[in-house]
PDB file of N, CA and C in Angstrom:
ATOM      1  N   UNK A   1       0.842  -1.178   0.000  1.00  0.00           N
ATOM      2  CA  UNK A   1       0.000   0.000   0.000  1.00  0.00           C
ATOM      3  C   UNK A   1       0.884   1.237   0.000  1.00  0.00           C
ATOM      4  N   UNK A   2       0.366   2.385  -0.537  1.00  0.00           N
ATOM      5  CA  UNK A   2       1.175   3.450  -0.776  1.00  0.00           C
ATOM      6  C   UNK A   2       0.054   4.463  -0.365  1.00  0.00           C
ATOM      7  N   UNK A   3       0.689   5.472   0.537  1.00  0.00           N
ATOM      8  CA  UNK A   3      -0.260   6.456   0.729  1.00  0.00           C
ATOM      9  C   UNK A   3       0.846   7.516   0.463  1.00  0.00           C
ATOM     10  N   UNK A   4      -0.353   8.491  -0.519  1.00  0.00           N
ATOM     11  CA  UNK A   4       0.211   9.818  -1.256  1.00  0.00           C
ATOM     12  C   UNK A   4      -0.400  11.189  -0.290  1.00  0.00           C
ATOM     13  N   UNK A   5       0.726  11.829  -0.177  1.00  0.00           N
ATOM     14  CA  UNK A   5       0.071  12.898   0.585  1.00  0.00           C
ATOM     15  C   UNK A   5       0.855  14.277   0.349  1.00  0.00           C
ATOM     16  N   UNK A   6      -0.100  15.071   0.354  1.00  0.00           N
ATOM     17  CA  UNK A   6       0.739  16.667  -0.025  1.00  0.00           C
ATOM     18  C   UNK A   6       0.365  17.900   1.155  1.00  0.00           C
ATOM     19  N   UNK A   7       1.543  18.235   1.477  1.00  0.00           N
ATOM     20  CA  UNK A   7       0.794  19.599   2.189  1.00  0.00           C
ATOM     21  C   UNK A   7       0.933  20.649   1.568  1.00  0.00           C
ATOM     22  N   UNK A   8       0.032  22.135   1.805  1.00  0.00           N
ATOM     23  CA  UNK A   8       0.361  23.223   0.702  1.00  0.00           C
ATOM     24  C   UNK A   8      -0.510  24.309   0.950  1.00  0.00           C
ATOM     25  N   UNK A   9       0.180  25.260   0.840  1.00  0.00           N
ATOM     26  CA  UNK A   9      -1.105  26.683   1.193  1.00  0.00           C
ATOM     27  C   UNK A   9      -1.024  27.218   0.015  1.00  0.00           C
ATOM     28  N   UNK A  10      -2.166  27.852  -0.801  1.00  0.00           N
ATOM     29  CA  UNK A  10      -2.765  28.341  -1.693  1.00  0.00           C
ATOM     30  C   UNK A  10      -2.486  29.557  -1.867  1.00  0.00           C
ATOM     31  N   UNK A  11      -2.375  30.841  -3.305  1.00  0.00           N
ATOM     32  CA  UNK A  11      -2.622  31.753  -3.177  1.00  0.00           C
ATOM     33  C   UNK A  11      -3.517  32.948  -2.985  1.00  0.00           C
ATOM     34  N   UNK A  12      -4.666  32.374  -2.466  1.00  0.00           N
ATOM     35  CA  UNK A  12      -5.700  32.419  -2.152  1.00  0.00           C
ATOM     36  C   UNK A  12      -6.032  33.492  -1.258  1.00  0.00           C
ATOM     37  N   UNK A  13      -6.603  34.045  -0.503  1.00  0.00           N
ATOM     38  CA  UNK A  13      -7.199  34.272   0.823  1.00  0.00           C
ATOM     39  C   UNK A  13      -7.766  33.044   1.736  1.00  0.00           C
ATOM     40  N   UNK A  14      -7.054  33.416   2.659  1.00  0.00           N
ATOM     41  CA  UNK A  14      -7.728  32.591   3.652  1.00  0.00           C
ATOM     42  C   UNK A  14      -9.442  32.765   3.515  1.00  0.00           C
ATOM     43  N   UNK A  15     -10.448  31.361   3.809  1.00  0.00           N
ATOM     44  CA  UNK A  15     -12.198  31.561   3.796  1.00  0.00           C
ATOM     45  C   UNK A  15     -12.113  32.489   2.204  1.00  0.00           C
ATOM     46  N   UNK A  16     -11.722  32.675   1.213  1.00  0.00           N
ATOM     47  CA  UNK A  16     -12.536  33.736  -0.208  1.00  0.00           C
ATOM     48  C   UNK A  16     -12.866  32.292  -0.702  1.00  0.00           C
ATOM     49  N   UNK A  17     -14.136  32.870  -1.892  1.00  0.00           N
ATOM     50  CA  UNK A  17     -14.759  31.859  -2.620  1.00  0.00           C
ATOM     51  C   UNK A  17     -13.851  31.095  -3.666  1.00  0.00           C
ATOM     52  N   UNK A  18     -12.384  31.806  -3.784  1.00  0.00           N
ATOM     53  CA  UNK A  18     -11.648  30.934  -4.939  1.00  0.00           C
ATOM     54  C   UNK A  18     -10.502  29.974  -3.900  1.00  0.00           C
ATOM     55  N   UNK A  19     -10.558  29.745  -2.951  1.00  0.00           N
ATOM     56  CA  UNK A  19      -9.732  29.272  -1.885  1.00  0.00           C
ATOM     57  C   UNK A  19     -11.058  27.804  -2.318  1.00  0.00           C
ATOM     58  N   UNK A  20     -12.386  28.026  -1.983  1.00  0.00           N
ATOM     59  CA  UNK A  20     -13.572  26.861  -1.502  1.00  0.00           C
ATOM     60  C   UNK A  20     -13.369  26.107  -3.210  1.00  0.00           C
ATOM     61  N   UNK A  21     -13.461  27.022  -4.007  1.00  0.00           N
ATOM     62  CA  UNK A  21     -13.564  26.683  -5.622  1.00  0.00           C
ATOM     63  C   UNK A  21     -11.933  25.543  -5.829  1.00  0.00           C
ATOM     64  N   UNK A  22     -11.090  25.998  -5.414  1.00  0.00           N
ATOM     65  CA  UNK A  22      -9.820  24.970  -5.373  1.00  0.00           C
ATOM     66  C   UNK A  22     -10.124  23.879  -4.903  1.00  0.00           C
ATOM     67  N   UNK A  23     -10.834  23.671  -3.628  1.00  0.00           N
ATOM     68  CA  UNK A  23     -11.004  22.381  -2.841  1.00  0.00           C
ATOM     69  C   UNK A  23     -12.022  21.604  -3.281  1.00  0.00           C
ATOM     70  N   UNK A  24     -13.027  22.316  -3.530  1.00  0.00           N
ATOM     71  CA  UNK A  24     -14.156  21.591  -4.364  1.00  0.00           C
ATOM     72  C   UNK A  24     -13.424  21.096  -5.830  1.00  0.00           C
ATOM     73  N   UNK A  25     -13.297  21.942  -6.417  1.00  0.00           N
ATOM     74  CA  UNK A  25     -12.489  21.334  -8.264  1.00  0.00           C
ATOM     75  C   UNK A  25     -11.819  19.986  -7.607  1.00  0.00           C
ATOM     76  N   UNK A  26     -10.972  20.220  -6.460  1.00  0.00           N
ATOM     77  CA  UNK A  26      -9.653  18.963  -6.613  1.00  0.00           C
ATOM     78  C   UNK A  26     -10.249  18.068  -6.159  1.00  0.00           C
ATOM     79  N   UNK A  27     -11.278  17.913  -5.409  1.00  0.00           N
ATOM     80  CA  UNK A  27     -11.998  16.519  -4.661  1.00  0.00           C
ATOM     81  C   UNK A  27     -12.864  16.022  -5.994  1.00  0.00           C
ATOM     82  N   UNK A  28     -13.785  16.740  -6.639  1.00  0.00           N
ATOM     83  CA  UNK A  28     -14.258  16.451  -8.016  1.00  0.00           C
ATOM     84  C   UNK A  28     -12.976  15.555  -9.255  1.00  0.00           C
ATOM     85  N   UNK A  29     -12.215  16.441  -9.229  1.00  0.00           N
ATOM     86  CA  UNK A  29     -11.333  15.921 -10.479  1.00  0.00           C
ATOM     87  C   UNK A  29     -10.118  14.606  -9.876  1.00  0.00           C
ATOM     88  N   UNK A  30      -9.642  14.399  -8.486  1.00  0.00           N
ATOM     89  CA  UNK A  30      -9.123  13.464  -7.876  1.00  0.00           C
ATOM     90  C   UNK A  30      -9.960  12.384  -7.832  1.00  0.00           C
ATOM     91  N   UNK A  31     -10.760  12.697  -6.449  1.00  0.00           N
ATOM     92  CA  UNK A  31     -11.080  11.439  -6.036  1.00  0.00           C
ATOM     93  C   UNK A  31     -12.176  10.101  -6.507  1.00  0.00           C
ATOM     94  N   UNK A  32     -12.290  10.455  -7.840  1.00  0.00           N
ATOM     95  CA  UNK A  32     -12.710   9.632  -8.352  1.00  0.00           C
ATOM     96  C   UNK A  32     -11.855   8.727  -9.616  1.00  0.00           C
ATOM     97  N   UNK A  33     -10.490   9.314  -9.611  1.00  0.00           N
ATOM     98  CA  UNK A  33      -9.404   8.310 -10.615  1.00  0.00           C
ATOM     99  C   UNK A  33      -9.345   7.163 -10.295  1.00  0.00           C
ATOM    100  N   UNK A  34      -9.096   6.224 -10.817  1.00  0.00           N
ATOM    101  CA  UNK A  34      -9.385   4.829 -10.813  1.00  0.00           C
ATOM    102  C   UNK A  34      -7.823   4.485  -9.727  1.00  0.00           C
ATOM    103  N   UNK A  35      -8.179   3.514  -8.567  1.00  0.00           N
ATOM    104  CA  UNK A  35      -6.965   3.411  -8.112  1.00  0.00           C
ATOM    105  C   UNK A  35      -7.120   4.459  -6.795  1.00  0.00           C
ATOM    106  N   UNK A  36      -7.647   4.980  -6.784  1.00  0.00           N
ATOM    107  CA  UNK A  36      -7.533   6.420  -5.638  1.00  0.00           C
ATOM    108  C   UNK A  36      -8.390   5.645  -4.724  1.00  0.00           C
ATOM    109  N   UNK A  37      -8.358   5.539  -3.201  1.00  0.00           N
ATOM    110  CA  UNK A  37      -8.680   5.122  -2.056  1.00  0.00           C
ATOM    111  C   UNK A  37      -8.331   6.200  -0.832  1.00  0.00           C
ATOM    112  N   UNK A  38      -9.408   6.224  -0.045  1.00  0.00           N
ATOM    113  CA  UNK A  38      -9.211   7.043   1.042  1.00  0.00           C
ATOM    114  C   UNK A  38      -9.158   8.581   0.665  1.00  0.00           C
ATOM    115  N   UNK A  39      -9.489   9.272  -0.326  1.00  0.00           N
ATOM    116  CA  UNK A  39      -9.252  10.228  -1.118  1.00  0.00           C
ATOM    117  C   UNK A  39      -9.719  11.142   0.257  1.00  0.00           C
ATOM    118  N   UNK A  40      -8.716  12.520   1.037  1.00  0.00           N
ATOM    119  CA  UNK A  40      -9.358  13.111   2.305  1.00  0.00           C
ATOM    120  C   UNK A  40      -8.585  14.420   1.847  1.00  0.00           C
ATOM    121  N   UNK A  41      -9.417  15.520   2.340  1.00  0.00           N
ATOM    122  CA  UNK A  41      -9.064  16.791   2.079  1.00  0.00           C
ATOM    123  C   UNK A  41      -8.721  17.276   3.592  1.00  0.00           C
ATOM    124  N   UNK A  42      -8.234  17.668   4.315  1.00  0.00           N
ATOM    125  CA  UNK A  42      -7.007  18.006   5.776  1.00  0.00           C
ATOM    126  C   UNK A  42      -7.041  19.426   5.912  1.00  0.00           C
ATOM    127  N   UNK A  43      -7.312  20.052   6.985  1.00  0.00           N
ATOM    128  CA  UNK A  43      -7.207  21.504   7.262  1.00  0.00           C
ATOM    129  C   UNK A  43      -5.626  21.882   8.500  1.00  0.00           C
ATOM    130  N   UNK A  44      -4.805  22.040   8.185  1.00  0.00           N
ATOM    131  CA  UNK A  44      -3.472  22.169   8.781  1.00  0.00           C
ATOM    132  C   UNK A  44      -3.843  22.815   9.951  1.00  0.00           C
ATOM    133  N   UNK A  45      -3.573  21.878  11.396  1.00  0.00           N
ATOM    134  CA  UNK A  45      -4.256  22.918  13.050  1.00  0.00           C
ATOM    135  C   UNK A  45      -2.785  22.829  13.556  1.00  0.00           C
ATOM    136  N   UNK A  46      -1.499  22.280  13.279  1.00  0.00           N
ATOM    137  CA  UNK A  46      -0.384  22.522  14.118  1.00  0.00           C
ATOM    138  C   UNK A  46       0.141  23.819  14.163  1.00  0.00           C
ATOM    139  N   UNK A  47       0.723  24.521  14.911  1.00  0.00           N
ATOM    140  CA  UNK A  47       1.455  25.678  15.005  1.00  0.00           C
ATOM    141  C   UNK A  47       2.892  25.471  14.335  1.00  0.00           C
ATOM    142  N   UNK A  48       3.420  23.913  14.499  1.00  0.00           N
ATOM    143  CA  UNK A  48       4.781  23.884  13.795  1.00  0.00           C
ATOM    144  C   UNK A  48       5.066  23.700  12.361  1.00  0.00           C
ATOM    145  N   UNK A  49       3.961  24.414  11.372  1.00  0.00           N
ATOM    146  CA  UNK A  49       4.420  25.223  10.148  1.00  0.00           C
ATOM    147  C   UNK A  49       3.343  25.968   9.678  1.00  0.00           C
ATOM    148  N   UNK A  50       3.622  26.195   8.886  1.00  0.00           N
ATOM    149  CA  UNK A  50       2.142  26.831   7.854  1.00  0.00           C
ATOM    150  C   UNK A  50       1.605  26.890   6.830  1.00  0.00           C
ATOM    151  N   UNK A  51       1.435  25.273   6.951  1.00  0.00           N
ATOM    152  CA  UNK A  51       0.993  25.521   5.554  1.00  0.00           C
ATOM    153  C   UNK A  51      -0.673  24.961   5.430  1.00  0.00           C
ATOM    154  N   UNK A  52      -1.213  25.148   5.112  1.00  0.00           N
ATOM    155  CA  UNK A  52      -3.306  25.519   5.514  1.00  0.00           C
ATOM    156  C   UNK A  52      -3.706  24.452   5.127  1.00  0.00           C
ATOM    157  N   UNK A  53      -3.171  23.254   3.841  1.00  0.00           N
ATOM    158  CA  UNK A  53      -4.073  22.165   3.857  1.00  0.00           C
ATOM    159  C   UNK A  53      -3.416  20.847   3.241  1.00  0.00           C
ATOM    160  N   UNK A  54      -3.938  20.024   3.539  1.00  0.00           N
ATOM    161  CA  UNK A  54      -3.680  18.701   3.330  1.00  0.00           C
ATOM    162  C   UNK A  54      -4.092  17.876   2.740  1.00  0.00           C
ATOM    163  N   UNK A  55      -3.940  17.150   1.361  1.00  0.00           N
ATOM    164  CA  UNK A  55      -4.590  15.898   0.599  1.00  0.00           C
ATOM    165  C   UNK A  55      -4.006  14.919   0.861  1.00  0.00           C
ATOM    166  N   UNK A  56      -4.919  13.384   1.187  1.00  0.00           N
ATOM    167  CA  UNK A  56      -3.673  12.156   1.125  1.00  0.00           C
ATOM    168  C   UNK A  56      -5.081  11.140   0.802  1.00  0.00           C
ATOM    169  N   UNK A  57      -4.489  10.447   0.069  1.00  0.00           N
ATOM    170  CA  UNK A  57      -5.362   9.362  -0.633  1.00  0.00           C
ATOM    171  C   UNK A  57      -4.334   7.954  -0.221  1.00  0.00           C
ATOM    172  N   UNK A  58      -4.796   6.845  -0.687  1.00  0.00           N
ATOM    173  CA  UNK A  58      -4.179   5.607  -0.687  1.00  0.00           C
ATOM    174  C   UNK A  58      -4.067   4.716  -2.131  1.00  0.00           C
ATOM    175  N   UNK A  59      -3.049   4.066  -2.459  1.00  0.00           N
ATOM    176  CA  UNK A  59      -3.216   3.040  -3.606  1.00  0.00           C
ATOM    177  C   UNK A  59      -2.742   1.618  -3.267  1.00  0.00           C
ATOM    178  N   UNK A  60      -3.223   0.950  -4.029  1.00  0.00           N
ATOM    179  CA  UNK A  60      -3.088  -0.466  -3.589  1.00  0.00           C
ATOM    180  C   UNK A  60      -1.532  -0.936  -3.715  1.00  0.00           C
ATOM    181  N   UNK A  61      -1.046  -0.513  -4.886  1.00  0.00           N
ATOM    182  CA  UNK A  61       0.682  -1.140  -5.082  1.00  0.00           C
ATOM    183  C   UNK A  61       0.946   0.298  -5.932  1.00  0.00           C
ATOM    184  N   UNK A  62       2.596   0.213  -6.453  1.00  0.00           N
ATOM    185  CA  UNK A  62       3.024   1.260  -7.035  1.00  0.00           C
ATOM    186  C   UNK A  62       2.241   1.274  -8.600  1.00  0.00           C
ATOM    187  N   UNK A  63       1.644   0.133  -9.282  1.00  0.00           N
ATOM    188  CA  UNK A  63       0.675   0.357 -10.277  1.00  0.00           C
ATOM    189  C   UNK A  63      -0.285   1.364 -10.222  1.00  0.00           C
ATOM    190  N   UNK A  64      -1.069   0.862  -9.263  1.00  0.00           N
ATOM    191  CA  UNK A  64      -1.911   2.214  -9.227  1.00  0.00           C
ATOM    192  C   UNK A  64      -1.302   3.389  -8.673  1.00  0.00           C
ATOM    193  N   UNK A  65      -0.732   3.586  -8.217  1.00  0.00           N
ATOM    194  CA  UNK A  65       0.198   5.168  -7.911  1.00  0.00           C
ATOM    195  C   UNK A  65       0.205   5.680  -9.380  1.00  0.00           C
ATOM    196  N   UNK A  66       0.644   4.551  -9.667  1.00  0.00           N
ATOM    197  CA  UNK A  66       1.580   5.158 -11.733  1.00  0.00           C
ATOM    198  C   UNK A  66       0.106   5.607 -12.280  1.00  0.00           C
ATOM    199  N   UNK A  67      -0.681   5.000 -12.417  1.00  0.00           N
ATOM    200  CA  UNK A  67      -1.968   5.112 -13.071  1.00  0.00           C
ATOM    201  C   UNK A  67      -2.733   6.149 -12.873  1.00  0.00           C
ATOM    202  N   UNK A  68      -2.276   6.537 -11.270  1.00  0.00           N
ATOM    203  CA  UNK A  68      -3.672   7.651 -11.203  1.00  0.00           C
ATOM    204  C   UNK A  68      -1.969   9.340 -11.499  1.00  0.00           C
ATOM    205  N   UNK A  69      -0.967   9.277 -11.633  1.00  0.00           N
ATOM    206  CA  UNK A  69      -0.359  10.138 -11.559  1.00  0.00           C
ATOM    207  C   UNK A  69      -0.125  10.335 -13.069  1.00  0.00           C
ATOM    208  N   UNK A  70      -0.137   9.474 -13.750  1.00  0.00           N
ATOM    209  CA  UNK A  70      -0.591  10.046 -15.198  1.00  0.00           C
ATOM    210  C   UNK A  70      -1.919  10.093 -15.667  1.00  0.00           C
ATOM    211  N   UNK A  71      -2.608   9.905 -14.380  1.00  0.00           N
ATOM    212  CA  UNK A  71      -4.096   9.562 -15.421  1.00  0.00           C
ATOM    213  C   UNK A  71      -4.691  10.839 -16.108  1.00  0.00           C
ATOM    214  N   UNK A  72      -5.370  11.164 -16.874  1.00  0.00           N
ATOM    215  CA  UNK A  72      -5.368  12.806 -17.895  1.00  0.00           C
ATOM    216  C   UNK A  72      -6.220  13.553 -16.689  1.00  0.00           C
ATOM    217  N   UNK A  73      -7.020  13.156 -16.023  1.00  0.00           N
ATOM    218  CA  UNK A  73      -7.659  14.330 -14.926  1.00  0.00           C
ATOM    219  C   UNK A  73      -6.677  14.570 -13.832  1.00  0.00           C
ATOM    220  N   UNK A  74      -5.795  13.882 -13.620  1.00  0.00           N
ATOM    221  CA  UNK A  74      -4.604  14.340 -12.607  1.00  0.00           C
ATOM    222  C   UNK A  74      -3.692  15.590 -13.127  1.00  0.00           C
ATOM    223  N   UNK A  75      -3.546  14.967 -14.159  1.00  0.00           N
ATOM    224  CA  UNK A  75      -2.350  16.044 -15.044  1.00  0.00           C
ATOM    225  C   UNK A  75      -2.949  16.865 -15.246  1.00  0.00           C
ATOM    226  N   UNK A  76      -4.485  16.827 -15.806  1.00  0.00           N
ATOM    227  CA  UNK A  76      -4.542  18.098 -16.442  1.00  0.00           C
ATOM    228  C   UNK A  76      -4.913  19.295 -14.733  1.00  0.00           C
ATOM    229  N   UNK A  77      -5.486  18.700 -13.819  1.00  0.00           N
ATOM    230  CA  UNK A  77      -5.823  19.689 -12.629  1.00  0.00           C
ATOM    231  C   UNK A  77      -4.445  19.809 -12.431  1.00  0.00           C
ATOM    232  N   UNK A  78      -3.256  19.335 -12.295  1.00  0.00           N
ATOM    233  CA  UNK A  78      -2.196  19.795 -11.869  1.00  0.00           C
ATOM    234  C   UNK A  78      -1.344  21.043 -13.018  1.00  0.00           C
ATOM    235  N   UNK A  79      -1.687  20.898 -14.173  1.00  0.00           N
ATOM    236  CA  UNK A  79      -0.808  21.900 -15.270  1.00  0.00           C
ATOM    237  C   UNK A  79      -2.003  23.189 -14.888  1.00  0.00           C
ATOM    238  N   UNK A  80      -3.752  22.981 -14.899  1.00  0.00           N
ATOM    239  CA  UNK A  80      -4.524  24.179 -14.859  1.00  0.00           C
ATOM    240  C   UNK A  80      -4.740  24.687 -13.337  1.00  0.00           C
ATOM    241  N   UNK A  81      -4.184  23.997 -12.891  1.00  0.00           N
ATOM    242  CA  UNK A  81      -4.841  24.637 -11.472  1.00  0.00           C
ATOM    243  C   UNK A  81      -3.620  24.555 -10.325  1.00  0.00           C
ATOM    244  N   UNK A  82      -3.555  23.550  -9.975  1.00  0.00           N
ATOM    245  CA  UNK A  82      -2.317  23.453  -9.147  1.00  0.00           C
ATOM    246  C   UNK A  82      -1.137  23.814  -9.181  1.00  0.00           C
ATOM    247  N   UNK A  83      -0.506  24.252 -10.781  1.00  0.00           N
ATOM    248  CA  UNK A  83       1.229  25.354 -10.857  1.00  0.00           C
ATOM    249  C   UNK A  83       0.550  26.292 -11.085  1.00  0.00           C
ATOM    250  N   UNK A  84      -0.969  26.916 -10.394  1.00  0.00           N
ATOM    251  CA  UNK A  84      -0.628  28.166 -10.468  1.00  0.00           C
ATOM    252  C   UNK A  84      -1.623  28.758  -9.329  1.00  0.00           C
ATOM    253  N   UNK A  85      -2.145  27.940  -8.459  1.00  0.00           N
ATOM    254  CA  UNK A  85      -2.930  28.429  -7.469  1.00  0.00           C
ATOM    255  C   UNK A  85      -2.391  28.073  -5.876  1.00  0.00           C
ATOM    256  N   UNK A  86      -1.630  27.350  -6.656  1.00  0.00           N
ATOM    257  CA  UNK A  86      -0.217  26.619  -4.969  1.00  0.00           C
ATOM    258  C   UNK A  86       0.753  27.166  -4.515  1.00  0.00           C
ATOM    259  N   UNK A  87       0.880  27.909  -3.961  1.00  0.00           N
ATOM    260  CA  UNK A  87       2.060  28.849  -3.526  1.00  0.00           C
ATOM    261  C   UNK A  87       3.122  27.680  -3.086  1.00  0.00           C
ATOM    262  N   UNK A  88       3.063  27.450  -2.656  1.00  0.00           N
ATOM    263  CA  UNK A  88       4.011  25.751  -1.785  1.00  0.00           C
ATOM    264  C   UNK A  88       3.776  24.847  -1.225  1.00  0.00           C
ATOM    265  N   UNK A  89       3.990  23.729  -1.484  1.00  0.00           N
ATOM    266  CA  UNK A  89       3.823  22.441  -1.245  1.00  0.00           C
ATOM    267  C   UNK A  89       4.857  21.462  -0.753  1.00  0.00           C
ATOM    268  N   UNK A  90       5.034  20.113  -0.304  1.00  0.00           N
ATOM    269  CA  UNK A  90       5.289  19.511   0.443  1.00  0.00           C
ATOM    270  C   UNK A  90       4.794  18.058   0.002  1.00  0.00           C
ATOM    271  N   UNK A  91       5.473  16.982  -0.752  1.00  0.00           N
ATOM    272  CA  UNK A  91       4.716  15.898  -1.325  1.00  0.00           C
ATOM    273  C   UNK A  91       5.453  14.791  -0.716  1.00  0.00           C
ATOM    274  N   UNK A  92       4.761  14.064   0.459  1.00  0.00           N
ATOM    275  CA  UNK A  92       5.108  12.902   1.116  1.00  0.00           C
ATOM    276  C   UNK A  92       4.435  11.296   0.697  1.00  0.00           C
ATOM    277  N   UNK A  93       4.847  10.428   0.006  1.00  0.00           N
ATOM    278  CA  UNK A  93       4.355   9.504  -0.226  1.00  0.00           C
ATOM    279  C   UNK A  93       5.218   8.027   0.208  1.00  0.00           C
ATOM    280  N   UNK A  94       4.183   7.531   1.343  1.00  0.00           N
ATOM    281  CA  UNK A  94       5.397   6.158   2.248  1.00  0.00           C
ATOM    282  C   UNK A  94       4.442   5.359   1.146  1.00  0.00           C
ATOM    283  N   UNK A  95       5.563   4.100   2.037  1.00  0.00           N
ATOM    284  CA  UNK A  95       4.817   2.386   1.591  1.00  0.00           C
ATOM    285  C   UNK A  95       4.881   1.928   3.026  1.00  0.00           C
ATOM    286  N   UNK A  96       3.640   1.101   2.728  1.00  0.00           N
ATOM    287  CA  UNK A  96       3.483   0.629   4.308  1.00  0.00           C
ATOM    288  C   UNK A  96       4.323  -0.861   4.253  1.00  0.00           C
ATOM    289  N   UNK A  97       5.310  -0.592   5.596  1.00  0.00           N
ATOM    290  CA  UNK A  97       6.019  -1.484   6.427  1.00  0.00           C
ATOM    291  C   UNK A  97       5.625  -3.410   6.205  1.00  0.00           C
TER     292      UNK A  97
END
């Protein structure tokens, strides 16, 4: 099992309607790729960084990792939306033990 996970604050306003419009688009255009499990959207509450939110999904083996990271609704939300509404990010992906 492989769980994919990103942290990342937006250029957004904190609460504006194009901050809600990011989170809604990416749960729409993610979590339904074939292979995607556990698909969870994360609101960042630690004080030890700052960055405002969190995606982490699960895949069964590194096949489906490969599958949903080229799949055309991944790529394309990541070229239209994500290099240019992400100020910085943070992309952690283990394999379980």
């Amino acid at each position: 099992m492989i769980r994919h996970s990103v942290i990342f604050t937006l250029v957004h306003p904190h609460g504006s309607p194009e901050e809600q419009a990011f989170l809604r688009d990416a749960r729409i255009a993610l979590e339904d790729i074939p292979g995607v499990r556990q698909f969870e959207q994360l609101r960042q509450v630690s004080k030890k960084n700052d960055y405002r939110f969190g995606f982490s999904m699960e895949f069964a083996d590194q096949r489906a990792y490969d599958g949903y990271d080229s799949h055309p609704k991944h790529v394309d939300f990541v070229q239209n939306r994500w290099n240019h509404e992400v100020e910085r990010f943070l992309e952690i992906d283990y394999e379980r033990l």
